[in-house]
Protein backbone atom coordinates (compact mmCIF):
# COMPACT_ATOMS: atom_id res chain seq x y z
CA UNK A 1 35.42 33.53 -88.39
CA UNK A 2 38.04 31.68 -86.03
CA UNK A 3 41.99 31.85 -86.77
CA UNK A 4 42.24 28.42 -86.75
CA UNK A 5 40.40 24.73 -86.20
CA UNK A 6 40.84 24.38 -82.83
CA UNK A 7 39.11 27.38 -82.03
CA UNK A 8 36.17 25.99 -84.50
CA UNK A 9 36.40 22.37 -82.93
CA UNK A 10 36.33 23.89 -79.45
CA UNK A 11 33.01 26.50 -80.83
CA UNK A 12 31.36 22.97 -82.28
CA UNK A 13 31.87 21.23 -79.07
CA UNK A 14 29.03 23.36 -77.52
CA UNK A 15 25.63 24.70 -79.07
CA UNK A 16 26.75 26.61 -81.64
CA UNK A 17 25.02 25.65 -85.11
CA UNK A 18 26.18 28.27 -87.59
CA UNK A 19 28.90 28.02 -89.89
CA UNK A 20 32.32 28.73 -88.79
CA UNK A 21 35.13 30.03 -91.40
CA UNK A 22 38.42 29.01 -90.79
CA UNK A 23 40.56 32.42 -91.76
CA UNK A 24 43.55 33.06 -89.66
CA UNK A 25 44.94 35.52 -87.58
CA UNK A 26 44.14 39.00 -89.40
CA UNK A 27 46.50 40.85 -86.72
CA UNK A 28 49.64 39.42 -87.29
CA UNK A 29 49.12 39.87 -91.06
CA UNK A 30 51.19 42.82 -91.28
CA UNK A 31 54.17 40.89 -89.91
CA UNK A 32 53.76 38.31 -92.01
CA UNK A 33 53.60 41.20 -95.01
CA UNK A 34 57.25 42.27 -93.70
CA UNK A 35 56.08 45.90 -92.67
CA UNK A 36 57.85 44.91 -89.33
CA UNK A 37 61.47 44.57 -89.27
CA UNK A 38 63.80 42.66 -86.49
CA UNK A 39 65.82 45.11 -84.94
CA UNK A 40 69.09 44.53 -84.68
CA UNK A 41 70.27 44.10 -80.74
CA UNK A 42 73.76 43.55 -79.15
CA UNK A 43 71.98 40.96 -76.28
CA UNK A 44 69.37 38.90 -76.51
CA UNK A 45 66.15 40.25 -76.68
CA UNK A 46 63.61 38.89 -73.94
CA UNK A 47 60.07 40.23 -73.59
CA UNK A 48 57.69 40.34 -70.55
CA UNK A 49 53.85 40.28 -71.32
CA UNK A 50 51.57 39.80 -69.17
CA UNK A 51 47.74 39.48 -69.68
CA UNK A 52 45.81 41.69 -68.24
CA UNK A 53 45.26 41.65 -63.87
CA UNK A 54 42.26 40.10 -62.76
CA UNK A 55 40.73 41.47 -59.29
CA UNK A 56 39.45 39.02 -56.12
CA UNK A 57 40.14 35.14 -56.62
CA UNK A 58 41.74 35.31 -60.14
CA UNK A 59 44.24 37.87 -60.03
CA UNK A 60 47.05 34.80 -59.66
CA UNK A 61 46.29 34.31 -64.15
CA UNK A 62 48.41 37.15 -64.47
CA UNK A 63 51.91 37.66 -63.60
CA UNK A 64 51.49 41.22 -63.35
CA UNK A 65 52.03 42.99 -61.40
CA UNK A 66 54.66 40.83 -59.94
CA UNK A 67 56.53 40.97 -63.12
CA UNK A 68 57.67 44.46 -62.72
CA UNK A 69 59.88 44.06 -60.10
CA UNK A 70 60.74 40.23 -61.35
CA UNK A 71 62.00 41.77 -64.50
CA UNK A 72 64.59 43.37 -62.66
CA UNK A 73 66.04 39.61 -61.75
CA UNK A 74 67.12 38.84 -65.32
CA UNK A 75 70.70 39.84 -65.87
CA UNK A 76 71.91 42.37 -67.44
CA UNK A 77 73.67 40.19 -70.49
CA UNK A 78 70.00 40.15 -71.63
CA UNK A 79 68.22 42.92 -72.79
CA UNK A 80 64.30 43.06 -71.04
CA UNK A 81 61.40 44.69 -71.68
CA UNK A 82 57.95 45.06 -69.88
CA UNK A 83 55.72 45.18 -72.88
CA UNK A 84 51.96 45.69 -70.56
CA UNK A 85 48.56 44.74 -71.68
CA UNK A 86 46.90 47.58 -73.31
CA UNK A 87 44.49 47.87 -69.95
CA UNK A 88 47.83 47.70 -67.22
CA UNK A 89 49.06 50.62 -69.35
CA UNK A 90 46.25 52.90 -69.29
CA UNK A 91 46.31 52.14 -65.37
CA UNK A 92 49.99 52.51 -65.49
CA UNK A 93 49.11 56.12 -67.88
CA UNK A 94 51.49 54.72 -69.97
CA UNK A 95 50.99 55.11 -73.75
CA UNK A 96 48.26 52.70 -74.99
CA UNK A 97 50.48 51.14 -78.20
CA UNK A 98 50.06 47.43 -79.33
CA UNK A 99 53.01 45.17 -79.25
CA UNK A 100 53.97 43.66 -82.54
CA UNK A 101 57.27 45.20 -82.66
CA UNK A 102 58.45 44.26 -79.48
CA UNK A 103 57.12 40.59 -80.12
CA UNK A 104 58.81 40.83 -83.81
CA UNK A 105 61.90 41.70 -82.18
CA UNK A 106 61.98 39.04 -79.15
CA UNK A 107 64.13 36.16 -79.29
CA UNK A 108 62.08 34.50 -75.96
CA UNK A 109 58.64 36.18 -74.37
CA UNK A 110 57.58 35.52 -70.94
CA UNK A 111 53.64 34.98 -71.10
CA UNK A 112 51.28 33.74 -68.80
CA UNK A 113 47.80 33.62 -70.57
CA UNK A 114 45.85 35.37 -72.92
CA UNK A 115 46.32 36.24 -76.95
CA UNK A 116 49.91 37.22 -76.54
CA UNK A 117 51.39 33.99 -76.06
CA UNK A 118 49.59 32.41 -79.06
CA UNK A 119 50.89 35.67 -81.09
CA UNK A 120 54.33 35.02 -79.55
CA UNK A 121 54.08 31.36 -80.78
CA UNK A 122 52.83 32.58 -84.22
CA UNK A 123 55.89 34.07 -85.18
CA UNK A 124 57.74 31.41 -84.08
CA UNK A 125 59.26 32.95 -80.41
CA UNK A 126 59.93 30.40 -77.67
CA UNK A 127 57.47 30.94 -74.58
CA UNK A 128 58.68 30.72 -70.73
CA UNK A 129 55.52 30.80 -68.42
CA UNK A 130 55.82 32.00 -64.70
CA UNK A 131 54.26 28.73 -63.27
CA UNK A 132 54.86 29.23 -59.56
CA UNK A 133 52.50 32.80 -59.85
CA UNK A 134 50.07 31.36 -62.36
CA UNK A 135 49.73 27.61 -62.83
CA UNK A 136 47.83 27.09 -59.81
CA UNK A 137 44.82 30.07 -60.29
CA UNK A 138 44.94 28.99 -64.11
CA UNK A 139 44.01 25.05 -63.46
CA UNK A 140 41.61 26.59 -60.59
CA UNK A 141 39.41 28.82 -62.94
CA UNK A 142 39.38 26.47 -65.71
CA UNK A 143 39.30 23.18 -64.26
CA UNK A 144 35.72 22.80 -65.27
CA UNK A 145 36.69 23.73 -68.82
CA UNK A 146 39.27 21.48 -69.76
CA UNK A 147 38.79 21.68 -73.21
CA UNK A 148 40.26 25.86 -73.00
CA UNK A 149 43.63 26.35 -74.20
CA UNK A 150 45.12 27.95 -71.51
CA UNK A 151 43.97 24.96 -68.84
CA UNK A 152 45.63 22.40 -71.91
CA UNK A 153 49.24 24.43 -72.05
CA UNK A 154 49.50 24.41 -67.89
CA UNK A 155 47.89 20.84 -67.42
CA UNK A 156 50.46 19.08 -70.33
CA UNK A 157 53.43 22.00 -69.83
CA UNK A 158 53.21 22.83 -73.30
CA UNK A 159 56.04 25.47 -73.82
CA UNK A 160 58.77 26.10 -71.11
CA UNK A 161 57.30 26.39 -67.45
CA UNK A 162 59.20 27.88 -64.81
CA UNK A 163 58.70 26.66 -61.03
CA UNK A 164 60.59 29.96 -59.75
CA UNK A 165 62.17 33.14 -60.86
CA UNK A 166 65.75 30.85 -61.11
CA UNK A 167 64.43 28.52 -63.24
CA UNK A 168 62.88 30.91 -65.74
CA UNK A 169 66.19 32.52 -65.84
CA UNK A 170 67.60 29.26 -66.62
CA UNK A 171 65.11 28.72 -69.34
CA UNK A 172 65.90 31.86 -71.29
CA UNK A 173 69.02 30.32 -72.00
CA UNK A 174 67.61 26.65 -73.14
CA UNK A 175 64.65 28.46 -75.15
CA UNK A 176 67.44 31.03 -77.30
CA UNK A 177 69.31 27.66 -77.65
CA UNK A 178 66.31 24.93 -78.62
CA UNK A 179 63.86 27.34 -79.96
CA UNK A 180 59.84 26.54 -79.62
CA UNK A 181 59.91 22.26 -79.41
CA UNK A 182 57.52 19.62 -81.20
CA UNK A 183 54.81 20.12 -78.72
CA UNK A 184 54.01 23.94 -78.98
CA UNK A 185 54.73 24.08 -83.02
CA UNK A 186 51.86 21.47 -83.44
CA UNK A 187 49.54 23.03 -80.67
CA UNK A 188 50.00 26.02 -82.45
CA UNK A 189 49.40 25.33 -86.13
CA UNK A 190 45.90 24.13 -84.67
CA UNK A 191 45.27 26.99 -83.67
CA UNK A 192 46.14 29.44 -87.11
CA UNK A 193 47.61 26.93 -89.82
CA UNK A 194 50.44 27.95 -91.16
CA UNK A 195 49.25 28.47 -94.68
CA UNK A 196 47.01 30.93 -93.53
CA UNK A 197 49.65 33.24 -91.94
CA UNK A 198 49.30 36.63 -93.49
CA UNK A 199 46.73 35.34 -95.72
CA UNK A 200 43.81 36.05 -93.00
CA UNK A 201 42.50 39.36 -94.18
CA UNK A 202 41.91 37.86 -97.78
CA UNK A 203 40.30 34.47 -96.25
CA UNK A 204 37.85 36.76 -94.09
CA UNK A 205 37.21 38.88 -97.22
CA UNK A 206 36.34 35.89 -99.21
CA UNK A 207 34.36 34.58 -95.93
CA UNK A 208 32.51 37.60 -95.92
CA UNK A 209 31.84 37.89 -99.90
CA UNK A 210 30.17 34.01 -99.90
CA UNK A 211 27.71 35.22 -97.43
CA UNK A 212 26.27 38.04 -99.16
């Protein structure tokens, strides 16, 4: 079961011969349910996260941990916040909670790789990626498989790409103002259609029933 058909496209491109069932995202379903409400904020709401660190030759796909003192670089007419991978918290021993409120309450996420920016997209929040840490060690690791999302959003800029910390500040402004563009709606709905938004957990039931 894959959220949407470019995850099955990409599964059919290699040797996989089994049947693949289209179902959606069954995490976000509870957003899409309305058990999480938008909290109401006097500044603009702009949230940090990071995938997880890598170690040796990859650690450049992730912005942390040079996001937590980058954070501090966004004015204070916006209001931040550092919302970790599960993993960076445990190392950080900070509390090990997901992040669906603070995405549901973001008006722009920074991302860098990983499912949070496809969440972020999901629900419809503008994405700003920290190019001058990550572009370069994301094109690297996946040059050889060009077909992977991540290597497709750096190589054609899908979303907003920041060459330094001044430009992304820049960009929070033009993503509050323009919202996600053509390019990263359509990307997205290939990857969980929108008709299927908080419809997953029924589709994988139904999946699941056919194949008893």
């Amino acid at each position: 079961m894959v959220p949407g058909p470019a995850w099955k496209d990409r599964i059919l491109s290699g040797d996989y011969q089994g049947e693949i069932f289209v179902t959606g995202y069954t995490k976000l379903d509870p957003v899409f349910w309305g058990e999480y409400s938008k909290q109401k904020r006097d500044k603009p709401y702009v949230v940090w996260a990071p995938t997880h660190a890598y170690n040796g030759k990859n650690r450049g796909r992730s912005s942390y941990p040079w996001c937590e003192s980058l954070i501090n670089e966004i004015p204070e007419n916006y209001e931040t916040c550092l919302a970790l991978h599960p993993t960076s918290r445990l190392n950080a021993r900070q509390k090990n909670d997901v992040t669906l409120q603070e995405l549901v309450d973001a008006d722009v996420v920074i991302a860098d790789g990983g499912s949070t920016l496809y969440e972020a997209w999901i629900l419809g929040k503008p994405v700003i990626f920290p190019d001058w840490i990550c572009r370069d060690d994301m094109l690297r690791h996946f040059r050889g498989d060009p077909g992977c999302f991540e290597y497709k959003i750096y190589d054609e800029g899908i979303g907003y790409h920041a060459k330094n910390m001044k430009h992304l500040v820049d960009l929070i402004d033009v993503a509050l103002s323009n919202g996600m563009k053509d390019q990263e709606i359509e990307f997205v709905e290939s990857i969980c259609p929108a008709e299927l938004r908080g419809k997953a957990g029924e589709e994988c039931a139904k999946a699941l029933s056919s194949l008893i």
